[in-house]
C-alpha atoms as a PDB file:
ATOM      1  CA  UNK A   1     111.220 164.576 166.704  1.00  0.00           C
ATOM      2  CA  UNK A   2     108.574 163.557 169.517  1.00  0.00           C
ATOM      3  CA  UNK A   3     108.568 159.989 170.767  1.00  0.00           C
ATOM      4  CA  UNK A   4     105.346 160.332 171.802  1.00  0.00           C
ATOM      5  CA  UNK A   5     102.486 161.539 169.532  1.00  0.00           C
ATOM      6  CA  UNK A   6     100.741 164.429 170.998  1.00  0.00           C
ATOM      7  CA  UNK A   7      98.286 163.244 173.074  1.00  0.00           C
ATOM      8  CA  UNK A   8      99.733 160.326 173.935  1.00  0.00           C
ATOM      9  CA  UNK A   9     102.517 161.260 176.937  1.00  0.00           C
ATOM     10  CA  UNK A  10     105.005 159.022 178.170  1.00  0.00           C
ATOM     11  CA  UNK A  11     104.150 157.283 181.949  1.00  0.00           C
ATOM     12  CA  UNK A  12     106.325 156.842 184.932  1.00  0.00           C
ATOM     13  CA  UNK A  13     105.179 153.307 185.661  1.00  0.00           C
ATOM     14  CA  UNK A  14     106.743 151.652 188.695  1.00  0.00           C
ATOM     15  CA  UNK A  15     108.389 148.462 188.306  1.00  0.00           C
ATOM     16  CA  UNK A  16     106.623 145.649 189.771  1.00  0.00           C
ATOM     17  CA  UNK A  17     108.042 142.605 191.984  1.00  0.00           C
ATOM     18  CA  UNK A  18     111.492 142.935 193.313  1.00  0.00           C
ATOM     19  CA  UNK A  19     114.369 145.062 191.904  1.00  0.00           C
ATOM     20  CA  UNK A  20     117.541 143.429 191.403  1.00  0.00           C
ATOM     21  CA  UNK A  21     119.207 146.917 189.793  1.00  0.00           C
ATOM     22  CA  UNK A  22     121.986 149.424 191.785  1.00  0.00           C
ATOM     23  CA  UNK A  23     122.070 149.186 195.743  1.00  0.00           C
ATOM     24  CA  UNK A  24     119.982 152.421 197.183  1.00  0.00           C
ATOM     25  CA  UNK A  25     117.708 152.624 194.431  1.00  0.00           C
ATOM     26  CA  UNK A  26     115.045 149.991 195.285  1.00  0.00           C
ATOM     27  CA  UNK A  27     111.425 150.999 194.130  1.00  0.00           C
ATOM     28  CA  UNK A  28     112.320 153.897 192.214  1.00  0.00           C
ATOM     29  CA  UNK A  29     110.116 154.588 189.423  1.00  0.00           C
ATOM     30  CA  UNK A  30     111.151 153.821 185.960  1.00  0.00           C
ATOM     31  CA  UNK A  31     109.809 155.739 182.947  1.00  0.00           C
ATOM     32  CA  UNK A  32     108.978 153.757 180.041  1.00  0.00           C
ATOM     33  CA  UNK A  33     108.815 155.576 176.780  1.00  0.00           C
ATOM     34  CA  UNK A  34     106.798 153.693 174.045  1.00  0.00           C
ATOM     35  CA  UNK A  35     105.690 154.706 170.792  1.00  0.00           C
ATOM     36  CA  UNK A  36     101.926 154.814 169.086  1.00  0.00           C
ATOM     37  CA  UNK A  37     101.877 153.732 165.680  1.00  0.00           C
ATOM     38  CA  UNK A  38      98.850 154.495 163.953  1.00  0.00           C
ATOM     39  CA  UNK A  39      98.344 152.998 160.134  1.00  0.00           C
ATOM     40  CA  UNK A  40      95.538 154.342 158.619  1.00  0.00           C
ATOM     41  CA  UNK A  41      94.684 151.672 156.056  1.00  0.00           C
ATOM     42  CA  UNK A  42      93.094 153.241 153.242  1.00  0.00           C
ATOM     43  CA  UNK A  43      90.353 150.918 151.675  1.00  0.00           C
ATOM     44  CA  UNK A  44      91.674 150.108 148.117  1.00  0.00           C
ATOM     45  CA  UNK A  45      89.782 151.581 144.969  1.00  0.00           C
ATOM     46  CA  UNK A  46      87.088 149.203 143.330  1.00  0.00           C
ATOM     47  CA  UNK A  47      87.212 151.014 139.747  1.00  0.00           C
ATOM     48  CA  UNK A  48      83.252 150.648 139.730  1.00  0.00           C
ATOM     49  CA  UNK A  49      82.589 153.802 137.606  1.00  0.00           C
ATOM     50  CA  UNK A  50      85.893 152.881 135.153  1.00  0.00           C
ATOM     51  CA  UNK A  51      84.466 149.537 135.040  1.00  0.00           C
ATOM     52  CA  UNK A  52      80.526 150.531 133.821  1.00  0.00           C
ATOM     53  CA  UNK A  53      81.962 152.736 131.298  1.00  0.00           C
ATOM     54  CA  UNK A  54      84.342 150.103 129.927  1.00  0.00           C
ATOM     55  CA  UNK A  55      81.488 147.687 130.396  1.00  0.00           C
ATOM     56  CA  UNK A  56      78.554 150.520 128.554  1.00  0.00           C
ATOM     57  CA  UNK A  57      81.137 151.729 125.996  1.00  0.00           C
ATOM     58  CA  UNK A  58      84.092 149.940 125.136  1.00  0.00           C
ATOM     59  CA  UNK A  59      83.571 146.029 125.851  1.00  0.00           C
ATOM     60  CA  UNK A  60      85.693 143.750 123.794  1.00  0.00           C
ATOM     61  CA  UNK A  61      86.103 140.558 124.584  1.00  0.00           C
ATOM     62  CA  UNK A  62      83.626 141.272 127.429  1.00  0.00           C
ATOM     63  CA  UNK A  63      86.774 142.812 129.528  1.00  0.00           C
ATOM     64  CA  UNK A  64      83.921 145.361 130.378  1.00  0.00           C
ATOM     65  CA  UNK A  65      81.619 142.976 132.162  1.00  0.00           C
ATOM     66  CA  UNK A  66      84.406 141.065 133.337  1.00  0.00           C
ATOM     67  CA  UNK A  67      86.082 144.192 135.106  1.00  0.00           C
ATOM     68  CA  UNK A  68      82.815 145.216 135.981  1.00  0.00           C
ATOM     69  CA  UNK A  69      82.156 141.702 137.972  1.00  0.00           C
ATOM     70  CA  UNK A  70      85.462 142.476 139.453  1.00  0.00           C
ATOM     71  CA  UNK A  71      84.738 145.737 140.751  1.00  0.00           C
ATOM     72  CA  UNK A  72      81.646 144.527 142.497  1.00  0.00           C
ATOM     73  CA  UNK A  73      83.328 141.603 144.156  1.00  0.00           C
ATOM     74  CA  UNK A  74      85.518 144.095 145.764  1.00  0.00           C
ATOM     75  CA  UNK A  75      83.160 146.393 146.654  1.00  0.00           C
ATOM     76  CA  UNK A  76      81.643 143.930 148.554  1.00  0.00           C
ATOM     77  CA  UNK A  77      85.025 142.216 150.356  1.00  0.00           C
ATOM     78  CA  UNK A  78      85.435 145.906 151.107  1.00  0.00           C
ATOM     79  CA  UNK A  79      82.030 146.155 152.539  1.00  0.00           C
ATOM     80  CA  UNK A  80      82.696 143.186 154.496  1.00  0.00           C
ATOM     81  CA  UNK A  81      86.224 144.210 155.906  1.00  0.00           C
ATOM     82  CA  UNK A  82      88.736 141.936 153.989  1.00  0.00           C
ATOM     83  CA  UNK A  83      91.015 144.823 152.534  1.00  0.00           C
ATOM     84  CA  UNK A  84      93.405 142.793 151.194  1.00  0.00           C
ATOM     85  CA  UNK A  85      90.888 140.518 149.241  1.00  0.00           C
ATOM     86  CA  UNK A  86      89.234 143.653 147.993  1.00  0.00           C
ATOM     87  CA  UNK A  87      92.828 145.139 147.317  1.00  0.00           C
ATOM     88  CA  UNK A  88      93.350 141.757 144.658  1.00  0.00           C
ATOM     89  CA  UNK A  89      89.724 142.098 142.940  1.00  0.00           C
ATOM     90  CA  UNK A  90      90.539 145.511 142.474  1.00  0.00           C
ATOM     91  CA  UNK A  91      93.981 145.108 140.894  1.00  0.00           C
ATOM     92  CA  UNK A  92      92.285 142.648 139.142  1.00  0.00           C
ATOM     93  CA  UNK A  93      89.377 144.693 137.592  1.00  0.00           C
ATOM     94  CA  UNK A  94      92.043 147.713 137.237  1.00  0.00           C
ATOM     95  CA  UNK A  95      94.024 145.464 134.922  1.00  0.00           C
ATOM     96  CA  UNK A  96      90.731 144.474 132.993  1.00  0.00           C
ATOM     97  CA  UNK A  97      89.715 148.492 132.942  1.00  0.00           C
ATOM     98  CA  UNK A  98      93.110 149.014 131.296  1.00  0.00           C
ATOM     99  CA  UNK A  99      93.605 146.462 128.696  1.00  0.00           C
ATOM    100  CA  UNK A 100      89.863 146.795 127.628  1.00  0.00           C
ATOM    101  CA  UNK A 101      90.170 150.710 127.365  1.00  0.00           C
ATOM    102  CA  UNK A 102      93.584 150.441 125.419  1.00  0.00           C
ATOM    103  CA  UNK A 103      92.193 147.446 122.959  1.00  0.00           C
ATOM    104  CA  UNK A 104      88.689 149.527 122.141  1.00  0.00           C
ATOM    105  CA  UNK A 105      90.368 152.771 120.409  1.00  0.00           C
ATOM    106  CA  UNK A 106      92.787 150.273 118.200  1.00  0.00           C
ATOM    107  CA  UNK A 107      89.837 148.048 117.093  1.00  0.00           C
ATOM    108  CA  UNK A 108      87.885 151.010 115.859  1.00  0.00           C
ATOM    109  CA  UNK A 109      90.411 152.428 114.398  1.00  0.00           C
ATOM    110  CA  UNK A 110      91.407 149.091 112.657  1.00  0.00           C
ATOM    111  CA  UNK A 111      87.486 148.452 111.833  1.00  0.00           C
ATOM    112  CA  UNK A 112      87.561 152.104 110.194  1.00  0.00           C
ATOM    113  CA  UNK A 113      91.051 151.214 108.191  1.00  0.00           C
ATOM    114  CA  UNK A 114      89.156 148.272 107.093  1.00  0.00           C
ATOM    115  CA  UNK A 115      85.944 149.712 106.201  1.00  0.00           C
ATOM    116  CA  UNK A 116      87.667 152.670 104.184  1.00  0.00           C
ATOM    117  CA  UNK A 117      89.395 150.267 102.358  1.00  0.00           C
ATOM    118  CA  UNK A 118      86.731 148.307 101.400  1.00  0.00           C
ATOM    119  CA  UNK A 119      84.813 151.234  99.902  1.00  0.00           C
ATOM    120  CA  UNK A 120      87.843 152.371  98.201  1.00  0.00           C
ATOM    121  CA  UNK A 121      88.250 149.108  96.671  1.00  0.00           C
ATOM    122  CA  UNK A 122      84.422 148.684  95.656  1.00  0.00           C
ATOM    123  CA  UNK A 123      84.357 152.403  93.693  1.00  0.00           C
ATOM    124  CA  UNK A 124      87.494 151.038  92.223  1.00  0.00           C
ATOM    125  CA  UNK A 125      85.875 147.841  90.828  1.00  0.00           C
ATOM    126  CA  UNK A 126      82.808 149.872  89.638  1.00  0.00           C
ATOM    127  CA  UNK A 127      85.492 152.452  88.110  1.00  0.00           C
ATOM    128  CA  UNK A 128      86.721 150.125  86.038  1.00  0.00           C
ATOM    129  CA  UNK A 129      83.876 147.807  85.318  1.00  0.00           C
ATOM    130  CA  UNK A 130      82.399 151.380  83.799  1.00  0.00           C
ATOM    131  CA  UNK A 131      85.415 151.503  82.056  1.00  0.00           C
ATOM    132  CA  UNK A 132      85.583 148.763  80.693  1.00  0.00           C
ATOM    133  CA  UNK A 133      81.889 148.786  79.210  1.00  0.00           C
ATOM    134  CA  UNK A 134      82.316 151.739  77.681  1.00  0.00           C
ATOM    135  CA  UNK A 135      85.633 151.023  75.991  1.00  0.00           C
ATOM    136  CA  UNK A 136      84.584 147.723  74.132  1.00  0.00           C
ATOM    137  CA  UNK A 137      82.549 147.382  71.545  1.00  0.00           C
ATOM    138  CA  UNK A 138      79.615 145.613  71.889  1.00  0.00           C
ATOM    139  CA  UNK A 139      77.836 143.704  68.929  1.00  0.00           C
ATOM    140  CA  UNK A 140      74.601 144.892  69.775  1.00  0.00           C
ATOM    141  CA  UNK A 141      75.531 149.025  70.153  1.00  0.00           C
END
């Protein structure tokens, strides 16, 4: 493994002022080896599409609009250049996306339980309210 990225080769830089090293080698050259680190900082995710469709489609709570406000505040810090403040909004708005896409499904589904139940229970009170008339006898038959 390189020291030295390609493109980047090591220097013989002499040393400057006066050497104090071995006896017979003053003003030699010296190589110095360094290395280039480049860290390619990825801008963080803002979650703006996730957020519209949380905010459009599944919005209890308003965790939509709320993850929605969040993805546009770090769309804009990312905009501006302040990764790591864009990095929290979007963690933020993530978490938002997340808990309002897992609550939607399991209120529908307990709205649907509910509303099922509610029929069932109304054709059971007509059931037997039809029952009952016909059974008894009414004085005026």
């Amino acid at each position: 493994m390189a020291m030295n990225p390609a493109g980047h080769p090591a220097e013989a830089v002499p040393l400057q002022g006066r050497y104090d090293g071995l006896p017979g080698q003053p003003g030699a050259a010296t190589v110095v080896q360094y290395t280039t680190v480049n860290i390619n900082s990825e801008p963080p995710k803002d979650h703006i599409i996730w957020s519209l469709c949380c905010f459009a489609y599944s919005n209890p709570c308003c965790l939509g609009l709320a993850a929605l406000i969040f993805s546009i505040k770090a769309r804009d810090r990312k905009v501006v250049g302040d990764l790591e403040g864009a990095r929290h909004y979007a963690s933020t708005a993530r978490c938002l996306n997340i808990v309002s896409t897992v609550l939607a499904p399991i209120i529908f589904i307990i709205s649907l339980i509910v509303i099922i139940s509610m029929i069932a229970e109304i054709q059971n009170m007509i059931r037997s309210h039809t029952t009952f008339r016909h059974n008894s006898e009414w004085p005026f038959n």
